[in-house]
N, C-alpha and C. Protein backbone atom coordinates (compact mmCIF):
# COMPACT_ATOMS: atom_id res chain seq x y z
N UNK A 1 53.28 83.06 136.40
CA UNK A 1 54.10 83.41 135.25
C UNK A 1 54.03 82.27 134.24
N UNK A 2 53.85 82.96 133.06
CA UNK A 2 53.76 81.19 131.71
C UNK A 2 55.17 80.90 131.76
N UNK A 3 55.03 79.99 131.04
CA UNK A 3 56.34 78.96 130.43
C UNK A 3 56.89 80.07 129.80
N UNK A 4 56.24 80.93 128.28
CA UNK A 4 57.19 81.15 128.00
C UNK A 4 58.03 82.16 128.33
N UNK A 5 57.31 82.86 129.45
CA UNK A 5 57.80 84.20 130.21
C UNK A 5 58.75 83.58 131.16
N UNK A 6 58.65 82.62 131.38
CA UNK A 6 59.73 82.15 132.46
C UNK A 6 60.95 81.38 131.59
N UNK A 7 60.69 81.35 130.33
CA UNK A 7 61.97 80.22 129.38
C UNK A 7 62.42 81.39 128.39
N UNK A 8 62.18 82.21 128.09
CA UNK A 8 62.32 82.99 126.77
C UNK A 8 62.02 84.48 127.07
N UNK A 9 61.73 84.78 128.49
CA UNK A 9 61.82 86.29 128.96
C UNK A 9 60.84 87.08 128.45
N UNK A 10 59.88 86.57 127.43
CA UNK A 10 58.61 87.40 127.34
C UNK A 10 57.24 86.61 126.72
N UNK A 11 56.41 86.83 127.22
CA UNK A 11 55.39 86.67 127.10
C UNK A 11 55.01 85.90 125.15
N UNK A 12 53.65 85.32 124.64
CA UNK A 12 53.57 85.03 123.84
C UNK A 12 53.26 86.14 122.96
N UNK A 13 52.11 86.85 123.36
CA UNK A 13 51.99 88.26 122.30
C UNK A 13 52.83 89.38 122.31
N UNK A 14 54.20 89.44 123.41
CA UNK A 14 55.31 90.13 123.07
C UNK A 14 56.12 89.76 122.11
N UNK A 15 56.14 87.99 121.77
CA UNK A 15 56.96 87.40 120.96
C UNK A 15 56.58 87.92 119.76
N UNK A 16 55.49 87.58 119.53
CA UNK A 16 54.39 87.53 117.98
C UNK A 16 54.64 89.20 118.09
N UNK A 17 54.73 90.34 118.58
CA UNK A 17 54.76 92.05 117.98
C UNK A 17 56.25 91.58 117.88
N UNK A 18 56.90 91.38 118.25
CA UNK A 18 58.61 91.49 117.89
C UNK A 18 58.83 91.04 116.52
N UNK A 19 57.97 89.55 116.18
CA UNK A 19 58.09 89.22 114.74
C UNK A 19 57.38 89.74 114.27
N UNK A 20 56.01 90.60 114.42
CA UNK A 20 54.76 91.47 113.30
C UNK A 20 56.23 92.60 112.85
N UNK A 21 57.05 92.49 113.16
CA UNK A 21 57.86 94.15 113.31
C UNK A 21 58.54 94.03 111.53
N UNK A 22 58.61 92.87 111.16
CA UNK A 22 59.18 92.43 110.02
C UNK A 22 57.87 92.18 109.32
N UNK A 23 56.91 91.92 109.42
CA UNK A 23 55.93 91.87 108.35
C UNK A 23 55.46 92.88 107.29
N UNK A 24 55.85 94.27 107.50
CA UNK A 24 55.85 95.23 106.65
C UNK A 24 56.55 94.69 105.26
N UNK A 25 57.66 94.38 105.67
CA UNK A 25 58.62 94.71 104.73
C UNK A 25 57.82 93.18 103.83
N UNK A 26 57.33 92.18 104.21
CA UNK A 26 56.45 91.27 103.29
C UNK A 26 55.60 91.94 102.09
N UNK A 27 55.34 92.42 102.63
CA UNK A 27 53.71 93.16 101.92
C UNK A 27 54.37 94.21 100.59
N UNK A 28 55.46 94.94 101.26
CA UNK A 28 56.20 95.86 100.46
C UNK A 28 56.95 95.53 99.62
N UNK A 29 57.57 94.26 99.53
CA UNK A 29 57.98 93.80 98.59
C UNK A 29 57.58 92.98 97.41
N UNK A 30 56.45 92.24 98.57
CA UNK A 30 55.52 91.43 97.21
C UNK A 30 54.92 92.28 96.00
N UNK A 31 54.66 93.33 96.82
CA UNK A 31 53.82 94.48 96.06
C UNK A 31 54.40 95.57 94.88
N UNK A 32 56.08 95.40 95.39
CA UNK A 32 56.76 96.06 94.53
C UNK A 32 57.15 97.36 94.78
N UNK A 33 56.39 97.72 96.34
CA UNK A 33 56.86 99.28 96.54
C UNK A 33 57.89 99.88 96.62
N UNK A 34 58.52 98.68 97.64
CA UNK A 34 59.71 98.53 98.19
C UNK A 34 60.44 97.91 96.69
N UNK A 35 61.65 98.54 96.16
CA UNK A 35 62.71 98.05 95.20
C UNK A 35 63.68 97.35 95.90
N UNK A 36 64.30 96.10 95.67
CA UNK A 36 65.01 95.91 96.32
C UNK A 36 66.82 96.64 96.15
N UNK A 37 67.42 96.96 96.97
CA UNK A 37 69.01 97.69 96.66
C UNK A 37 68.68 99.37 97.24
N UNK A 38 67.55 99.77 97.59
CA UNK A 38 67.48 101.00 98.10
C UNK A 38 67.58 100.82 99.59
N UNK A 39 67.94 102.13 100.17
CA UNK A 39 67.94 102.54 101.52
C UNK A 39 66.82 102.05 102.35
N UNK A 40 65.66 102.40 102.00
CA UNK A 40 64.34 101.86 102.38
C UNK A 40 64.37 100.28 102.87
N UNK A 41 64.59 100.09 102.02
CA UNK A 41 64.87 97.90 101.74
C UNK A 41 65.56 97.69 102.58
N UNK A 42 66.73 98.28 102.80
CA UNK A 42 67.69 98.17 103.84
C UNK A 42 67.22 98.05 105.14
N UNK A 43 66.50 99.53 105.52
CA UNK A 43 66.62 99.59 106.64
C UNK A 43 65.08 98.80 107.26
N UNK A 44 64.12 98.43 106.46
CA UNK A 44 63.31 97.58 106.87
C UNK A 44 63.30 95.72 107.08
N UNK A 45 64.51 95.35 106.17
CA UNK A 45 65.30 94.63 106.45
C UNK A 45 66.30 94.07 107.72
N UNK A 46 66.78 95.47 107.87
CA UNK A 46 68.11 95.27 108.98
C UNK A 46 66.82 95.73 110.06
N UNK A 47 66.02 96.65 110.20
CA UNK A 47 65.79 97.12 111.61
C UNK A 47 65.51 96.36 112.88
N UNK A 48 63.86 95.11 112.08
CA UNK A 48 63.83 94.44 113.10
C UNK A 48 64.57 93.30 113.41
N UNK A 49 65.39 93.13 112.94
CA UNK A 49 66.37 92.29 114.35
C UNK A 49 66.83 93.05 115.04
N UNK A 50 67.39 94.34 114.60
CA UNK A 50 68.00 95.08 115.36
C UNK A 50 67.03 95.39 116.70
N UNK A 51 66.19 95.41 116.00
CA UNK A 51 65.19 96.00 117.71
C UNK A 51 64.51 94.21 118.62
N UNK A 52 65.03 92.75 117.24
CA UNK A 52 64.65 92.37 118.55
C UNK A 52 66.05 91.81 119.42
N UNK A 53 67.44 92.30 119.01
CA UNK A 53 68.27 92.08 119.91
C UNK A 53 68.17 93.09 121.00
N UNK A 54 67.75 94.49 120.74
CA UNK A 54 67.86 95.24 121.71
C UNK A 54 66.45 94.72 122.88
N UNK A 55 65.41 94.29 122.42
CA UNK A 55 64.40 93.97 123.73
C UNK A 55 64.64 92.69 124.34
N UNK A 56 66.17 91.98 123.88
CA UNK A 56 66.74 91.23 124.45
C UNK A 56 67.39 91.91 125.63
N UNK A 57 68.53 92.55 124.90
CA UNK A 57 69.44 93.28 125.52
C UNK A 57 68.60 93.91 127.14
N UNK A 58 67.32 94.39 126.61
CA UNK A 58 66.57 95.46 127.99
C UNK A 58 66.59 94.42 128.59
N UNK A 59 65.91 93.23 128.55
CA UNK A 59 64.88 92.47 129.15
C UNK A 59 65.59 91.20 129.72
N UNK A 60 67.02 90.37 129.04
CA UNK A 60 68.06 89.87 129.66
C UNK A 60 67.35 88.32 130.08
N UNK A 61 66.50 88.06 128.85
CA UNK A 61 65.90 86.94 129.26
C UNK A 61 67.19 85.77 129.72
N UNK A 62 66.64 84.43 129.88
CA UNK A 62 67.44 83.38 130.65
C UNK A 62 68.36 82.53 129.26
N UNK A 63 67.95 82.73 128.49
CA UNK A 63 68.18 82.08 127.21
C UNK A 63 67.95 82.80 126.04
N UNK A 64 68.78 84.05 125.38
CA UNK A 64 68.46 84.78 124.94
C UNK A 64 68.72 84.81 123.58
N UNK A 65 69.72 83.88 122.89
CA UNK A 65 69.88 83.01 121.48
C UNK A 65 68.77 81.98 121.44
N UNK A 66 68.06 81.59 122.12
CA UNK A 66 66.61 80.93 121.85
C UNK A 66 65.31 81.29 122.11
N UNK A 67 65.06 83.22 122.49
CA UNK A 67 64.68 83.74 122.77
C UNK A 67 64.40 84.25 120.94
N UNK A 68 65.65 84.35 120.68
CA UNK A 68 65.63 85.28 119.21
C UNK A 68 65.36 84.55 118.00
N UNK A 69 65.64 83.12 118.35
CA UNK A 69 65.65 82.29 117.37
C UNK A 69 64.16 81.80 116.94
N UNK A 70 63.42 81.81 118.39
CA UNK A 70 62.26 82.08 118.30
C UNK A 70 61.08 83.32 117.33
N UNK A 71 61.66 84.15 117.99
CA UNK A 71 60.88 85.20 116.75
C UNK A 71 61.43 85.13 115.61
N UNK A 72 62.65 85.10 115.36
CA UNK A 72 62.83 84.57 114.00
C UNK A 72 62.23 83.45 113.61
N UNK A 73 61.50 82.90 113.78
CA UNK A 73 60.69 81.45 113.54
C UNK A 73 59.16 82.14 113.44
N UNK A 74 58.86 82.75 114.28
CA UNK A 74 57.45 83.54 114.11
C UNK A 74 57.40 84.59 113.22
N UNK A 75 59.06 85.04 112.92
CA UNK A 75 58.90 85.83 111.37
C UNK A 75 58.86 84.82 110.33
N UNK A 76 58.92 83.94 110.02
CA UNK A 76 58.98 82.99 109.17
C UNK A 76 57.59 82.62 108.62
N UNK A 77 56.75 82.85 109.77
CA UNK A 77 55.43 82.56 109.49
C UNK A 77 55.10 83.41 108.74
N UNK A 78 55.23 84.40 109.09
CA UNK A 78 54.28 86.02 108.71
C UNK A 78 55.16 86.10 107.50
N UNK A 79 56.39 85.68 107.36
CA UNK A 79 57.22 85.94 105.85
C UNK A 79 55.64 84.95 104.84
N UNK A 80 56.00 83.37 105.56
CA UNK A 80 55.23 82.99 104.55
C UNK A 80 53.63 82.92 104.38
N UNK A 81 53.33 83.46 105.18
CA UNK A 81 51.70 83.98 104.91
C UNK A 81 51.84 85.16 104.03
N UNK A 82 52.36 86.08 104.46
CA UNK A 82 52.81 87.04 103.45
C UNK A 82 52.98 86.65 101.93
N UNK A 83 53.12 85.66 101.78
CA UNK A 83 53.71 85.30 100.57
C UNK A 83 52.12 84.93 99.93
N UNK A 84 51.82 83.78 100.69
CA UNK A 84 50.43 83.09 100.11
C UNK A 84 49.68 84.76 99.85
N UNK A 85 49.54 85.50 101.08
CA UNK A 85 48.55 86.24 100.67
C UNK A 85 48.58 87.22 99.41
N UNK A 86 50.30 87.93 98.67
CA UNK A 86 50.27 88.32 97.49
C UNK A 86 51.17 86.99 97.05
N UNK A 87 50.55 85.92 96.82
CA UNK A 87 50.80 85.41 95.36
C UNK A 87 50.65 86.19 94.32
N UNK A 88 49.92 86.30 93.71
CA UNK A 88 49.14 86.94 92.44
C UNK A 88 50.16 88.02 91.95
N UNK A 89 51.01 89.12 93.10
CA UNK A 89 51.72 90.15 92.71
C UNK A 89 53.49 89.60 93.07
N UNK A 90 53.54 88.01 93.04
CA UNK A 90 54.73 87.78 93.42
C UNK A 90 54.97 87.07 92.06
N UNK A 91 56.38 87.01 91.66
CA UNK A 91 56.88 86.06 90.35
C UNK A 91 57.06 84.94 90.25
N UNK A 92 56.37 83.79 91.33
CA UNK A 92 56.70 82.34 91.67
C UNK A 92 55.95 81.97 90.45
N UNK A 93 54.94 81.87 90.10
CA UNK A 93 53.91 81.72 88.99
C UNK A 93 55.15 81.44 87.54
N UNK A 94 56.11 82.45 87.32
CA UNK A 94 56.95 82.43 86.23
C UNK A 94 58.27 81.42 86.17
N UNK A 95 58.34 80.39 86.85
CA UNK A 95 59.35 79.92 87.06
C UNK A 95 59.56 78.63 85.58
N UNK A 96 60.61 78.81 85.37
CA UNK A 96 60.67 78.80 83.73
C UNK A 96 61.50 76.89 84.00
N UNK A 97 61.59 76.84 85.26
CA UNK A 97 61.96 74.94 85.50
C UNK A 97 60.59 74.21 85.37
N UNK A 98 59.58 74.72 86.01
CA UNK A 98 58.23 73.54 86.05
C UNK A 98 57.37 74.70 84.71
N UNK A 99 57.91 74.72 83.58
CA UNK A 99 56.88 75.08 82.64
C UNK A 99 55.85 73.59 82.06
N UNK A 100 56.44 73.51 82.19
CA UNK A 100 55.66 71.60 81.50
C UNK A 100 55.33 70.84 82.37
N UNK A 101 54.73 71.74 83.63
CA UNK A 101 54.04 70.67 85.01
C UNK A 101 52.55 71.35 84.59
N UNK A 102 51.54 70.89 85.09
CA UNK A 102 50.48 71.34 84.83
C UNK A 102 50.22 72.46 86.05
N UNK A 103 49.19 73.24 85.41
CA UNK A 103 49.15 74.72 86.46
C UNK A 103 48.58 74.19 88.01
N UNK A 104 47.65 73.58 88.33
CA UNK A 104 47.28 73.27 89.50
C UNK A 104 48.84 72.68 90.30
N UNK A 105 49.21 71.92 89.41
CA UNK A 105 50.07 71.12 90.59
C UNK A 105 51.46 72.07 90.57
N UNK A 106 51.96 73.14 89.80
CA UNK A 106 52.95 74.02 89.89
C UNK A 106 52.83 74.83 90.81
N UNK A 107 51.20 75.50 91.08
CA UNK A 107 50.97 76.62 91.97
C UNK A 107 51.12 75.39 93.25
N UNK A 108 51.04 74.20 93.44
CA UNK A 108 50.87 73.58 94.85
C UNK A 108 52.39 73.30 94.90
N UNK A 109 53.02 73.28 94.34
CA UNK A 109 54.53 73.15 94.27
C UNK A 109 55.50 74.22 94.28
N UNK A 110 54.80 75.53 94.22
CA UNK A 110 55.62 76.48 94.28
C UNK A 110 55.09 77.56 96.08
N UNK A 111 54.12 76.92 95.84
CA UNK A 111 53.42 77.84 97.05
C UNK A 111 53.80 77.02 98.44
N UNK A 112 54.03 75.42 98.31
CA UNK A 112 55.16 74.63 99.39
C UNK A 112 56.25 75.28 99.23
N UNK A 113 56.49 75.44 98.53
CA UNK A 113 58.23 75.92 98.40
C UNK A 113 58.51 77.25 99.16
N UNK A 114 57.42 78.15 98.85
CA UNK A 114 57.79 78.93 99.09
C UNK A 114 57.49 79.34 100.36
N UNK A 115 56.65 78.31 101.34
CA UNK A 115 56.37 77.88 102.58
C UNK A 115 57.64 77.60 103.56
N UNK A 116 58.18 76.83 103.05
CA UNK A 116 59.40 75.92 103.59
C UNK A 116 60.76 77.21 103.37
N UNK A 117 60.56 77.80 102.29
CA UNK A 117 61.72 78.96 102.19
C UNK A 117 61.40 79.80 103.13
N UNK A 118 60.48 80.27 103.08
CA UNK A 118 60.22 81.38 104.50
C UNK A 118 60.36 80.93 105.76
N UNK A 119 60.26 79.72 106.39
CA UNK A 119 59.96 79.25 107.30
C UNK A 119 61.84 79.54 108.20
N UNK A 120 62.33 78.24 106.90
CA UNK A 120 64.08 78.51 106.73
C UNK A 120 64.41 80.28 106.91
N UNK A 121 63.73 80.92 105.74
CA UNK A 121 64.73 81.99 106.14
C UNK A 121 64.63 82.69 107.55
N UNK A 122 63.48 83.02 107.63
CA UNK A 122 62.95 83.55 109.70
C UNK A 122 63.86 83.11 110.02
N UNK A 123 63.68 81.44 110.71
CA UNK A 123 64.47 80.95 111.35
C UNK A 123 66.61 81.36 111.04
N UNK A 124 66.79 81.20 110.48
CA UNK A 124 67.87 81.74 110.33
C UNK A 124 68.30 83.46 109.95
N UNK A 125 67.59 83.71 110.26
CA UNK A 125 67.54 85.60 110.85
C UNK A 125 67.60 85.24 112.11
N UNK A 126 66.52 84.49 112.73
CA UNK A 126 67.01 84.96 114.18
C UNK A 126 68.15 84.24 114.91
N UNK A 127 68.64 83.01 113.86
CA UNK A 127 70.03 82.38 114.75
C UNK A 127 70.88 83.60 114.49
N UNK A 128 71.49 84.25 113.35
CA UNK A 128 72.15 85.01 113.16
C UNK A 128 71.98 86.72 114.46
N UNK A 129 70.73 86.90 114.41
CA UNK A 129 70.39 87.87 115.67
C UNK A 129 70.59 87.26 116.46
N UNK A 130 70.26 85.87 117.07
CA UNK A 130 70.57 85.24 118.50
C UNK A 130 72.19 85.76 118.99
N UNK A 131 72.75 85.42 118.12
CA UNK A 131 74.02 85.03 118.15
C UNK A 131 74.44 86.53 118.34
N UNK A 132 74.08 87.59 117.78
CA UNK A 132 74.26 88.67 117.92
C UNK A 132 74.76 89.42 119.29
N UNK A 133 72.70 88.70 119.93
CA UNK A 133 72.74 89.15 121.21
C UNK A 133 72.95 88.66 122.36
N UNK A 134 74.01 86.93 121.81
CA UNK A 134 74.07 86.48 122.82
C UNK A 134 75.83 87.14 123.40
N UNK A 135 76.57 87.55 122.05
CA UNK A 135 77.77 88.33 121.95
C UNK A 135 77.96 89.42 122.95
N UNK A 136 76.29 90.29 122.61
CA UNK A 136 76.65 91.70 122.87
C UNK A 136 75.88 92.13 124.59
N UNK A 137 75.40 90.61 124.81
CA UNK A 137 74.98 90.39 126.43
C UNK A 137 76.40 90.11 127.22
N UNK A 138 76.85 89.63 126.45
CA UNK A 138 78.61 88.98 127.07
C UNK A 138 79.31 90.40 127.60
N UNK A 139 79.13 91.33 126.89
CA UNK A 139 80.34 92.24 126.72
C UNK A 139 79.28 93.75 127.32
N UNK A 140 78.26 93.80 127.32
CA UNK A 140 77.56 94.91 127.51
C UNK A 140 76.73 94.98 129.02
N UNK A 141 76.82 95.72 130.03
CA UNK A 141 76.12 95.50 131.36
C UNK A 141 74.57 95.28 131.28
N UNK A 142 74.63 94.81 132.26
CA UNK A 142 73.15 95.06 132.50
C UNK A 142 72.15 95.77 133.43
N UNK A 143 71.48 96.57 132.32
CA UNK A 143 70.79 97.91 132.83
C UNK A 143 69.90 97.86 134.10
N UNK A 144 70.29 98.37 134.82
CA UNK A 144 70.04 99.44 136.19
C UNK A 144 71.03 98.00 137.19
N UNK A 145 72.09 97.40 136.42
CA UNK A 145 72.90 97.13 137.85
C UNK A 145 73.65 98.21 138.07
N UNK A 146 73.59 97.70 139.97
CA UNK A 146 74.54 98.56 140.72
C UNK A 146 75.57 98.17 140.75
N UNK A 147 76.19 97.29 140.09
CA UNK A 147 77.64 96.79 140.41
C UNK A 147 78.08 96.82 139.37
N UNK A 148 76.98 96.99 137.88
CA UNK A 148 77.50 97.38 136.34
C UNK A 148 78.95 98.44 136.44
N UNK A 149 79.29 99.47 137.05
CA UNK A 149 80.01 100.34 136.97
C UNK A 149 81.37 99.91 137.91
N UNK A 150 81.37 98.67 138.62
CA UNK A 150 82.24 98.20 139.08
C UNK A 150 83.01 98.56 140.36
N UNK A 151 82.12 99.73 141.43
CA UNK A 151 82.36 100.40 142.23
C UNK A 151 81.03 99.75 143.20
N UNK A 152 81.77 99.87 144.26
CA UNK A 152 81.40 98.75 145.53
C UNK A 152 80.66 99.52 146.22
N UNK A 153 79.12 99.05 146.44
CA UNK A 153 78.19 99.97 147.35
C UNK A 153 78.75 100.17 148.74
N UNK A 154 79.38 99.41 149.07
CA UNK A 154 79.81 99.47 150.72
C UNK A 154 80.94 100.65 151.12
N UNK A 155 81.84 100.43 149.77
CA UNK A 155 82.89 100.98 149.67
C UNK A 155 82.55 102.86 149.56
N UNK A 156 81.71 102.61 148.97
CA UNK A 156 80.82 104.12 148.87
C UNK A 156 80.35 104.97 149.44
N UNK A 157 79.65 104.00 150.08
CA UNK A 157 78.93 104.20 151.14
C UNK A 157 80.41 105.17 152.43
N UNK A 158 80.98 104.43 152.54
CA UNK A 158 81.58 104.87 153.47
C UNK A 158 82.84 105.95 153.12
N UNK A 159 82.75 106.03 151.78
CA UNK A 159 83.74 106.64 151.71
C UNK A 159 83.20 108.08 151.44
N UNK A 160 82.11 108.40 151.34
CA UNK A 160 80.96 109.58 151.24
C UNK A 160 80.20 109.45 152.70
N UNK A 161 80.74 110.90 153.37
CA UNK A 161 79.49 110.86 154.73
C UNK A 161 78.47 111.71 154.52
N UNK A 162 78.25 112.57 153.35
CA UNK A 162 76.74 112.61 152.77
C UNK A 162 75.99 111.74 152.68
N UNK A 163 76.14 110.27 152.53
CA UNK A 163 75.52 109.28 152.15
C UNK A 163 74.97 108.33 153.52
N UNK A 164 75.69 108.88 154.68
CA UNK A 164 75.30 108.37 155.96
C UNK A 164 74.34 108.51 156.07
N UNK A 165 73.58 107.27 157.00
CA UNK A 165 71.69 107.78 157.60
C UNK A 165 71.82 108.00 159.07
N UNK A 166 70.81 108.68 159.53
CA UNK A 166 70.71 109.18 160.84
C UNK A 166 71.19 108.03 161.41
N UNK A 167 70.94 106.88 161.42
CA UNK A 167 71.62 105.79 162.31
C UNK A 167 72.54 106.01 162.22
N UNK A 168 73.49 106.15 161.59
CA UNK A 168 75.65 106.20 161.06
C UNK A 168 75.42 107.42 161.99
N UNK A 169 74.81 108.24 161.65
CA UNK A 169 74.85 109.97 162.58
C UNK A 169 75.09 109.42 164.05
N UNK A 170 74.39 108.75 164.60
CA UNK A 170 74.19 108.54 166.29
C UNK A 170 75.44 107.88 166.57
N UNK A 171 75.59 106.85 165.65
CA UNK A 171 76.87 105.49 166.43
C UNK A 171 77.69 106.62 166.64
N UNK A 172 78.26 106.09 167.84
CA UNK A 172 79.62 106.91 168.66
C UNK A 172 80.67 106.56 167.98
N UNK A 173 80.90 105.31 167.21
CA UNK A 173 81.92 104.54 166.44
C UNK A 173 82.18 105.55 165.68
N UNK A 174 81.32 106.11 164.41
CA UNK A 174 81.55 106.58 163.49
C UNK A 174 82.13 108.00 163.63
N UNK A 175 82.35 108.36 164.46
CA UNK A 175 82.62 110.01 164.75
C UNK A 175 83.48 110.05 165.65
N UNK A 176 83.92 109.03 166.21
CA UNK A 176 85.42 108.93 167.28
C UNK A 176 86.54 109.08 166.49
N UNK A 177 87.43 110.10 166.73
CA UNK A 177 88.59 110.74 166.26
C UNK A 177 89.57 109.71 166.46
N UNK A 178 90.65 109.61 166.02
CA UNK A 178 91.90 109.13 165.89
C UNK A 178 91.86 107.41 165.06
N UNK A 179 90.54 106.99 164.82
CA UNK A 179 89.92 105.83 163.83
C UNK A 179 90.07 105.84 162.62
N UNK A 180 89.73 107.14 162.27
CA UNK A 180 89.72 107.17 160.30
C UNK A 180 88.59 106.11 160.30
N UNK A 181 89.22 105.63 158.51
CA UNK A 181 88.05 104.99 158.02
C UNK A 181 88.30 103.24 158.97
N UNK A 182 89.02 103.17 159.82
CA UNK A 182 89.05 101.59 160.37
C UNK A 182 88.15 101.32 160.91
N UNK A 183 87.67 99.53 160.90
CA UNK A 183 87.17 99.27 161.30
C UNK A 183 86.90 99.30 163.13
N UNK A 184 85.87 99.64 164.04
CA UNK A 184 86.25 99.50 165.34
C UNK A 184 85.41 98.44 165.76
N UNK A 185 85.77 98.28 167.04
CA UNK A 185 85.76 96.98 167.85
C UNK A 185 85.26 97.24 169.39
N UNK A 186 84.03 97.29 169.62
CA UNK A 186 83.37 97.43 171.05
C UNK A 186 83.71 97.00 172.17
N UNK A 187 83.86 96.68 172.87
CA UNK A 187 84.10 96.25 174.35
C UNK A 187 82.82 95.66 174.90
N UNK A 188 82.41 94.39 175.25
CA UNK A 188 81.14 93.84 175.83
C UNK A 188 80.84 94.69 176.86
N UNK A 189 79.72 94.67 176.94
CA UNK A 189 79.70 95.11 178.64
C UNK A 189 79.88 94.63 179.83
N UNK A 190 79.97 95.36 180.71
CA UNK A 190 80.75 94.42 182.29
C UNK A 190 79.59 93.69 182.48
N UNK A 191 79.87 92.66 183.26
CA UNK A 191 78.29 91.86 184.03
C UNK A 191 77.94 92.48 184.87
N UNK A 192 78.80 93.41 185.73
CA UNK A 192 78.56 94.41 186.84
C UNK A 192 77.07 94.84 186.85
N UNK A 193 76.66 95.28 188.14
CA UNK A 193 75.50 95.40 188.45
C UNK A 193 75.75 97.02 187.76
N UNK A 194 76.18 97.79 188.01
CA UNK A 194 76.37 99.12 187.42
C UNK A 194 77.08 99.62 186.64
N UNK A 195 77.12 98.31 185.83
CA UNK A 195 77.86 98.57 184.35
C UNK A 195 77.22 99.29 182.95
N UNK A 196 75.77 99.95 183.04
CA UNK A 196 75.52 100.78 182.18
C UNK A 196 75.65 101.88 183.28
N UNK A 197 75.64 102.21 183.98
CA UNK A 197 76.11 103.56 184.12
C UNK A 197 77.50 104.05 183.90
N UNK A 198 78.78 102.39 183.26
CA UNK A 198 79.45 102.96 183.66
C UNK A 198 79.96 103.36 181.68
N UNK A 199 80.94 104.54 181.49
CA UNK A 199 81.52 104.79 180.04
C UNK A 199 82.23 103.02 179.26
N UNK A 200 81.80 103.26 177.86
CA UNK A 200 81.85 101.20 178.01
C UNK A 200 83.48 102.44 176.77
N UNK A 201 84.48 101.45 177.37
CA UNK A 201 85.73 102.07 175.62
C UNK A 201 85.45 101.25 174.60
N UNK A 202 86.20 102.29 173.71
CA UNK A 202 86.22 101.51 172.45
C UNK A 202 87.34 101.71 171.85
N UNK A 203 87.58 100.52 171.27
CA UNK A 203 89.70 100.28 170.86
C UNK A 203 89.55 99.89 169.39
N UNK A 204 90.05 100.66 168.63
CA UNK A 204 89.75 100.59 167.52
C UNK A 204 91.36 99.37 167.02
N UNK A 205 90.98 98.93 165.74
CA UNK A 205 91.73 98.02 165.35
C UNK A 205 93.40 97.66 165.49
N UNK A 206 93.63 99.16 165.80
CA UNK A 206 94.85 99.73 165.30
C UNK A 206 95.94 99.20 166.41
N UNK A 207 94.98 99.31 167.81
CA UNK A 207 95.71 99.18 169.20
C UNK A 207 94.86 100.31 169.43
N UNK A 208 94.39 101.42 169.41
CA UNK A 208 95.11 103.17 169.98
C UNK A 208 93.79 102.83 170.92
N UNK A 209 93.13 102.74 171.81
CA UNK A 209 92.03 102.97 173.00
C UNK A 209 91.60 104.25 172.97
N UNK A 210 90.55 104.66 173.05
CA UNK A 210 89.65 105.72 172.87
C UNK A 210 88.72 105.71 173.90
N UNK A 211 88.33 106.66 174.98
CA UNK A 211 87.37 106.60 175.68
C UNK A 211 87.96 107.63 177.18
N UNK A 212 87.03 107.48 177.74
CA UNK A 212 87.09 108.14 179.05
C UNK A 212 88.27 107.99 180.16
């Protein structure tokens, strides 16, 4: 198992698709498809954290606010590659503070910037999702426990004799009348030389003796 499957609950190219999940919305905005204030914007915005608290939530890594904080850091990347790659259709170029810097050193000053902004914002998407799912791990079970529902396998077990196995079927314990659900209590056997032939009792907790 890697490091990071054993520190962060999934793998490296599970990490990197959890953050590709937000790279759409890069491309769509540089480009202008996406307006920002519509439904669309929204929900490509809000979704992927939402889906990467929930493959938290499934998956219940060991550290799961640094699990998230993580892909939010690997969205950061893809925010700012995204960026370098539509410069040309993004408005950094127009920034009306460095008009009187010369063009080479504005585009190297705006294209850091806008490096270091993406980097920041990822990263703080996923503290804000960390935090999310470190909340909603607190308060929410975890899927396929048997003890999630708070009802006691043993207790179940016995309190359903559908649920008995042919072994429970045979014990003489379990089917001796005047016991109920109490616990019973065997009798050793004699050291006697003909002590399996002979009926062994059994006295259940209560006092009451049962047997031959």
């Amino acid at each position: 198992m890697s490091g990071a499957r054993r520190t962060l609950g999934f793998s490296w190219p599970a990490l990197v698709a959890l953050a590709a999940l937000a790279a759409p919305r890069v491309a769509l905005h540089d480009l202008g498809v996406v307006p920002e204030g519509t439904i669309v914007a929204a929900l490509l915005a809000v979704g992927p954290p939402l889906c990467w608290v929930a493959a938290v939530l499934w998956r219940r890594p060991p550290h799961p606010f640094l699990t998230v904080v993580v892909i939010g850091a690997l969205y950061g990347v893809f925010l700012a590659a995204g960026h370098q790659v539509f410069w040309d259709s993004s408005p950094g170029m127009e920034a009306p503070g460095l008009a009187g810097v010369e063009p080479g050193a504005r585009e190297v000053l705006l294209r850091g910037a806008a490096v270091m902004s993406s980097l920041v914002t990822g990263t703080m998407v996923g503290v804000v999702a960390g935090a999310v799912a470190v909340l909603l791990s607190r308060v929410l079970p975890v899927p396929g426990d048997p003890h999630a529902s708070g009802i006691s396998i043993g207790s179940f077990h016995r309190a359903n004799p559908a649920t008995m196995s042919s072994r429970d079927s045979t014990d003489p314990r379990a089917v001796l009348p005047g016991c109920g659900d109490r616990e019973l209590v065997q009798s050793q056997p004699s050291p006697q030389p003909d002590a399996a032939s002979r009926p062994r009792p059994v006295q259940c907790l209560s006092g009451t003796l049962v047997g031959p």
